[in-house]
N, C-alpha and C. Protein backbone atom coordinates (compact mmCIF):
# COMPACT_ATOMS: atom_id res chain seq x y z
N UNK A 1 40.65 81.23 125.68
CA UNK A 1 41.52 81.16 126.82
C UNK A 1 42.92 81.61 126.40
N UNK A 2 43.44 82.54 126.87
CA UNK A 2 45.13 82.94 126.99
C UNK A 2 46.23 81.92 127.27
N UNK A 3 47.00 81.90 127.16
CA UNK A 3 48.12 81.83 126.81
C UNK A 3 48.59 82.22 128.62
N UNK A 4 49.10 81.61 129.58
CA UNK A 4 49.84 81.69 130.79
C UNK A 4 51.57 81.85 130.19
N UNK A 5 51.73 83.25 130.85
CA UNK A 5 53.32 83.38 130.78
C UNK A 5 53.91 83.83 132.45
N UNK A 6 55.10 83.67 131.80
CA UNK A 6 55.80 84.51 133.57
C UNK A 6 55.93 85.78 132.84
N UNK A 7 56.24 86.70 134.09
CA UNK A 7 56.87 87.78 133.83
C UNK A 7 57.97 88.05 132.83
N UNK A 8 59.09 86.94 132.92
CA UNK A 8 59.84 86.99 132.51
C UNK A 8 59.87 86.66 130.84
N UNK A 9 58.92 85.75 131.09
CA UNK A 9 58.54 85.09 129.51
C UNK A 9 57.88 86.26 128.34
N UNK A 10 57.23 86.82 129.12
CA UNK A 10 56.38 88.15 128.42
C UNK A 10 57.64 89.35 127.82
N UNK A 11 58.17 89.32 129.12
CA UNK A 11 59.66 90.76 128.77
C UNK A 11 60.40 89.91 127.65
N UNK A 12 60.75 89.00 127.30
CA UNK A 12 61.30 87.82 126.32
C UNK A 12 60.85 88.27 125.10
N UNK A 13 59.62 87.95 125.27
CA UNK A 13 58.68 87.79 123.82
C UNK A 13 58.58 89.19 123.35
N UNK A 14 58.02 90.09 124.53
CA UNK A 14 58.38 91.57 124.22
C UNK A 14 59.78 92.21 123.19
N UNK A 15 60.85 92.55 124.08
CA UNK A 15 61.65 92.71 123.77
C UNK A 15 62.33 92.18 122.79
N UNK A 16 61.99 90.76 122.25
CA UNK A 16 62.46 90.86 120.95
C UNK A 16 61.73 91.10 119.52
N UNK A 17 60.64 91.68 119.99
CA UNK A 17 59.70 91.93 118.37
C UNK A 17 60.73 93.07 117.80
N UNK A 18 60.98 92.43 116.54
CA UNK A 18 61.81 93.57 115.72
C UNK A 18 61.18 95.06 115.74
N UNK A 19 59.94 95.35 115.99
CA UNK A 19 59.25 97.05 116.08
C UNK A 19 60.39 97.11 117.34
N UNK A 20 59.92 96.46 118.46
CA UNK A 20 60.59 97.48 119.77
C UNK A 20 62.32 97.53 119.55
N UNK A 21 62.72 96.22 118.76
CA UNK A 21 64.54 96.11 118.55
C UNK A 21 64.83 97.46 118.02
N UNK A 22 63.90 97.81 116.80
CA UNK A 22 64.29 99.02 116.32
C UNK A 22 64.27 100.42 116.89
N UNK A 23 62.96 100.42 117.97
CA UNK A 23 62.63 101.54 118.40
C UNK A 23 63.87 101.75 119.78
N UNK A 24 64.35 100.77 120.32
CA UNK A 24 65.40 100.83 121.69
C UNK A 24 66.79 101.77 120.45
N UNK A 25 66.95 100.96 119.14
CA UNK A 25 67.93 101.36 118.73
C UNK A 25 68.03 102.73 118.12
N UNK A 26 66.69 102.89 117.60
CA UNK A 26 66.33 104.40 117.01
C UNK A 26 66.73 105.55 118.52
N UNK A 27 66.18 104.97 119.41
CA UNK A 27 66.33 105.99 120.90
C UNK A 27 68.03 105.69 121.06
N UNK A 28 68.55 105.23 120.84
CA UNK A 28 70.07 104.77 121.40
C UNK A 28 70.55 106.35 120.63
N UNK A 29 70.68 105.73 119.20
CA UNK A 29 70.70 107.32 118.10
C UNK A 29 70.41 108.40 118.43
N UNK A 30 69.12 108.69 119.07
CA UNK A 30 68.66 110.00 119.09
C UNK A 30 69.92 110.54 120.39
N UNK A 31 69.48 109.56 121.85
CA UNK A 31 70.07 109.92 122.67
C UNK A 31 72.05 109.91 122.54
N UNK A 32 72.95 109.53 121.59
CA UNK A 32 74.05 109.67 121.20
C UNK A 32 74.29 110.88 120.28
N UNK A 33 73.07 111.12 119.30
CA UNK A 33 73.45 112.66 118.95
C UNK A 33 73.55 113.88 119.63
N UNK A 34 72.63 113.90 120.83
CA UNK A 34 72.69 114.44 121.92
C UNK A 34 73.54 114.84 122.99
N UNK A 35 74.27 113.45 123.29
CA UNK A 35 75.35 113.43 123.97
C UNK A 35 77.01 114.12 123.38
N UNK A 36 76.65 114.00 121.50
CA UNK A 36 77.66 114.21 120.55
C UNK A 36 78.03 115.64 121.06
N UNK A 37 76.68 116.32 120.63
CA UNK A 37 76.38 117.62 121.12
C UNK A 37 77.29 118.24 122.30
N UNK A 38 76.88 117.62 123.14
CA UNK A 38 77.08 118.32 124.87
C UNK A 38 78.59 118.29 124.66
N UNK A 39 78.68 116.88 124.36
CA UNK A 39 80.45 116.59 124.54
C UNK A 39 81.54 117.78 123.57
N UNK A 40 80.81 117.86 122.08
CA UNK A 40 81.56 118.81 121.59
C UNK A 40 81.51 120.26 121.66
N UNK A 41 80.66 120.51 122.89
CA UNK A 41 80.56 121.59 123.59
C UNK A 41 81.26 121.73 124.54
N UNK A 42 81.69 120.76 125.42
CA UNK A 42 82.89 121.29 126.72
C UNK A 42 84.14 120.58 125.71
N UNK A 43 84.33 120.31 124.76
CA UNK A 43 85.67 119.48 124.46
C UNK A 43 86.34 120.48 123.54
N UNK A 44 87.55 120.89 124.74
CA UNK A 44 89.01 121.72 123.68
C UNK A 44 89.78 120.87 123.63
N UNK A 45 90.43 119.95 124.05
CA UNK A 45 91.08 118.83 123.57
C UNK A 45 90.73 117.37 124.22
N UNK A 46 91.47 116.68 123.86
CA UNK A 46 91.86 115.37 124.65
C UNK A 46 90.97 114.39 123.67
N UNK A 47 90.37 113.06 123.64
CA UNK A 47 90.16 112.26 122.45
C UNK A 47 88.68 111.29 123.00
N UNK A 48 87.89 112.02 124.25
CA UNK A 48 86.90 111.36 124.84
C UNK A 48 85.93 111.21 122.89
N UNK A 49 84.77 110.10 122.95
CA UNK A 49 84.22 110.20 122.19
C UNK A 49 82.75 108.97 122.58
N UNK A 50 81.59 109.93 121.69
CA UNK A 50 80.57 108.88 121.97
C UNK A 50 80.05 107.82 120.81
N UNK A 51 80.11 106.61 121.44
CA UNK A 51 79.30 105.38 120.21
C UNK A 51 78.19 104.72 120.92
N UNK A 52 77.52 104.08 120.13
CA UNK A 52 76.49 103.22 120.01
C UNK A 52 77.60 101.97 119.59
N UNK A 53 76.79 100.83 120.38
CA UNK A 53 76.45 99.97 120.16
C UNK A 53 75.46 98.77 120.70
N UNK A 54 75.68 97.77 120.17
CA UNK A 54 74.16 97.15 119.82
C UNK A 54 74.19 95.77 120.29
N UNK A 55 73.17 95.25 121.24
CA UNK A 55 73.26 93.59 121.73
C UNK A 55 72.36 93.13 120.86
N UNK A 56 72.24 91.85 120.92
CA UNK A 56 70.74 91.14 120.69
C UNK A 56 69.52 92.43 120.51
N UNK A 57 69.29 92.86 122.09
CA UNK A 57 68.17 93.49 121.79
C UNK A 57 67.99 94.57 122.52
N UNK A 58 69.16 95.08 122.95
CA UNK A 58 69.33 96.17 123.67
C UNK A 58 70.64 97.36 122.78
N UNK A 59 70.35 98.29 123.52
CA UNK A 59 71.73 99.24 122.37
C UNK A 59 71.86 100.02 123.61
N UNK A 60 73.37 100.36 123.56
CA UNK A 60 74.12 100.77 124.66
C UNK A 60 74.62 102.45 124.22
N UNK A 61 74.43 103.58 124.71
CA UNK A 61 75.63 104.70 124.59
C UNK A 61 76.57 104.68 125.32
N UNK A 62 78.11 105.22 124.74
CA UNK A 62 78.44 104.97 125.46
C UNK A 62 79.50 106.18 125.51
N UNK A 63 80.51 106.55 126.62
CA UNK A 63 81.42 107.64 126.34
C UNK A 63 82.92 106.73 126.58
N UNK A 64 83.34 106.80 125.72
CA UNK A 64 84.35 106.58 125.44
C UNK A 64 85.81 107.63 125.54
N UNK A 65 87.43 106.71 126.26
CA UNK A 65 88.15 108.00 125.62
C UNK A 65 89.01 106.69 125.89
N UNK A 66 90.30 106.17 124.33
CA UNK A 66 90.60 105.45 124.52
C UNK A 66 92.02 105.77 124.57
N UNK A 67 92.12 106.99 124.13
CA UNK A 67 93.62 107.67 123.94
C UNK A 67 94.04 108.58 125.51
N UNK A 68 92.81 108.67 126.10
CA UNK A 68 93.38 109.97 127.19
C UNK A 68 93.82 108.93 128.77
N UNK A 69 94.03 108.95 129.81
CA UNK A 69 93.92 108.89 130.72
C UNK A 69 92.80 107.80 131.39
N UNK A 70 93.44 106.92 132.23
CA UNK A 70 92.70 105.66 132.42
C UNK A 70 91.42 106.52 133.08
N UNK A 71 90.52 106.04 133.28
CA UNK A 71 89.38 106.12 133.58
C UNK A 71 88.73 108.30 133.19
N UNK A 72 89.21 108.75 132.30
CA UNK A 72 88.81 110.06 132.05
C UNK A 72 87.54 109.82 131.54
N UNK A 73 86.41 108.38 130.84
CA UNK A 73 85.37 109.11 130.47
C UNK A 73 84.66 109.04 131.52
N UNK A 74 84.61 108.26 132.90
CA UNK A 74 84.37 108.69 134.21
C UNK A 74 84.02 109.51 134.95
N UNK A 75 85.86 109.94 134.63
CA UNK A 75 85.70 112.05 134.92
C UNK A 75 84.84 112.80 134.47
N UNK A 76 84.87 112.58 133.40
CA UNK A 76 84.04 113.86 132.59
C UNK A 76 82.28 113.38 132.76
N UNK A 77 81.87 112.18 133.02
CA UNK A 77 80.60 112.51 133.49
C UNK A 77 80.34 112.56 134.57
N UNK A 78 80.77 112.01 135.53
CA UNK A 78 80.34 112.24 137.27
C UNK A 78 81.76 112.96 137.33
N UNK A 79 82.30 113.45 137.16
CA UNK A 79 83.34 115.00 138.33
C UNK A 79 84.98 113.68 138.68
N UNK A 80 85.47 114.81 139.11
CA UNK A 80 86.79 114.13 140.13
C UNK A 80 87.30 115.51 140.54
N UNK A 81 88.30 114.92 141.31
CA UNK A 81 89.10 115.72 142.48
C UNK A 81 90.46 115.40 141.98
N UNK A 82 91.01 116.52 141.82
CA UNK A 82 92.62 116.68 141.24
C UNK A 82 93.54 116.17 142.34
N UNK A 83 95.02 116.60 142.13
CA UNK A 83 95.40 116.07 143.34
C UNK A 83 95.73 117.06 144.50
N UNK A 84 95.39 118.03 143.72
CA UNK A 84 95.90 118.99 144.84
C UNK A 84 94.37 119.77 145.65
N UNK A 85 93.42 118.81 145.27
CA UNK A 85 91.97 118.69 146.13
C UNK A 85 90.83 119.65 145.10
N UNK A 86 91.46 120.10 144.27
CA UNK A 86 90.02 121.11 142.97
C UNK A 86 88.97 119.78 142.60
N UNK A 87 87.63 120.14 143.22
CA UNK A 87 86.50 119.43 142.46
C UNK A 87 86.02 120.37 141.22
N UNK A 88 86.37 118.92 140.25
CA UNK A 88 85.76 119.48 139.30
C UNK A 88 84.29 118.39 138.82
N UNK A 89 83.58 119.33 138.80
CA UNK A 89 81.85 118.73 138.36
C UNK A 89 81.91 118.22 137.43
N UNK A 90 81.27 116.75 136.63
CA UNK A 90 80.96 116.27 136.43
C UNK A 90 79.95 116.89 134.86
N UNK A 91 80.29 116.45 133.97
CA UNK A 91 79.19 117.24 132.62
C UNK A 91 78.00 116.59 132.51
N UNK A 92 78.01 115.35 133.02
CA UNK A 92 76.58 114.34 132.97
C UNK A 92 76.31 114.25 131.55
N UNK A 93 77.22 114.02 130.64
CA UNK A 93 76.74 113.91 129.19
C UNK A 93 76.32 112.69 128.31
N UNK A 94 76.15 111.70 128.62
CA UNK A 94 75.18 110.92 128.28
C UNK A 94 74.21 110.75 129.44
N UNK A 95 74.28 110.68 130.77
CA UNK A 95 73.12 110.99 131.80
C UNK A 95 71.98 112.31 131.30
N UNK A 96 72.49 113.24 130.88
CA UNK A 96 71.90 114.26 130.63
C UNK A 96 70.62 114.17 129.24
N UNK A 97 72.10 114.09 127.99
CA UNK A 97 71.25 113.35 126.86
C UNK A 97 70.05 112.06 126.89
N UNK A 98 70.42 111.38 128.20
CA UNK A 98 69.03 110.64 128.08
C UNK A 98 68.01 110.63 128.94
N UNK A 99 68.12 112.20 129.57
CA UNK A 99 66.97 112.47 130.07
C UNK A 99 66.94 112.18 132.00
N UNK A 100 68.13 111.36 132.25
CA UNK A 100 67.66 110.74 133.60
C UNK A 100 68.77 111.58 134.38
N UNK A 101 68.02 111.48 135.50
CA UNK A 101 68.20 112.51 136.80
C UNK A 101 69.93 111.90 137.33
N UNK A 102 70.65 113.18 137.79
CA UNK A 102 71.54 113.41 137.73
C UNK A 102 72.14 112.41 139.19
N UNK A 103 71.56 112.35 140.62
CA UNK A 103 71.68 111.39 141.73
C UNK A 103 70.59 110.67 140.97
N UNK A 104 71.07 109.47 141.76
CA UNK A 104 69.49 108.22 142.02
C UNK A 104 68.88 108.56 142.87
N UNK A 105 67.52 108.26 143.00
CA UNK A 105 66.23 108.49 144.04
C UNK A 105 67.21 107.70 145.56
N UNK A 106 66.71 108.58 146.77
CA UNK A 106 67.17 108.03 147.75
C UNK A 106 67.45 106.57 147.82
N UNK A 107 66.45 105.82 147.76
CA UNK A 107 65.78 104.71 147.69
C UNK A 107 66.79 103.44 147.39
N UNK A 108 67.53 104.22 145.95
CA UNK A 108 68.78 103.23 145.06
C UNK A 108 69.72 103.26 145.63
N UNK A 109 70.28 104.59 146.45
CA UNK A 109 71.21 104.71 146.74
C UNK A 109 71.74 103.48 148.09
């Protein structure tokens, strides 16, 4: 006879076996070299930059810019509008690097 869990109890027990801790964090890596990439491909100046870091049992990318302009790593992945009305697009560079679609499915929105 098994063992009765919740849903929740299972994602618990899951998520913290050190194989998957490592494998979320190994993908965090892959997908931040990636993003390294893109970024030092549109970047002629200014001080945006990408890190990892790491919870309990999750690992985060992230874009960072701590020297430029309040909310610029924003800008540079979803777009903005200047002030004198120029849209500028959006690089999607950690969206991109990890693979996921650029809008959300109707559905999320």
């Amino acid at each position: 006879m098994g063992i009765a869990m919740s849903d929740e109890q299972l994602n618990k027990l899951v998520a913290n076996l050190p194989g998957v801790v490592k494998a979320v964090a190994d993908q965090a890596k892959s997908v931040a070299e990636i993003a390294r990439a893109k970024l030092a491909a549109h970047r002629h100046d200014g001080h945006a930059e990408v890190t990892v870091t790491h919870g309990d049992v999750d690992s985060f990318v992230n874009l960072i810019d701590r020297k430029g302009k309040q909310n610029a790593a924003a800008a540079i992945e979803f777009g903005h509008v200047s002030k004198n009305g120029k849209h500028t697009p959006g690089l999607y560079i950690i969206t991109g690097a990890a693979g996921l679609p650029r809008r959300l499915p109707k559905k999320a929105r």
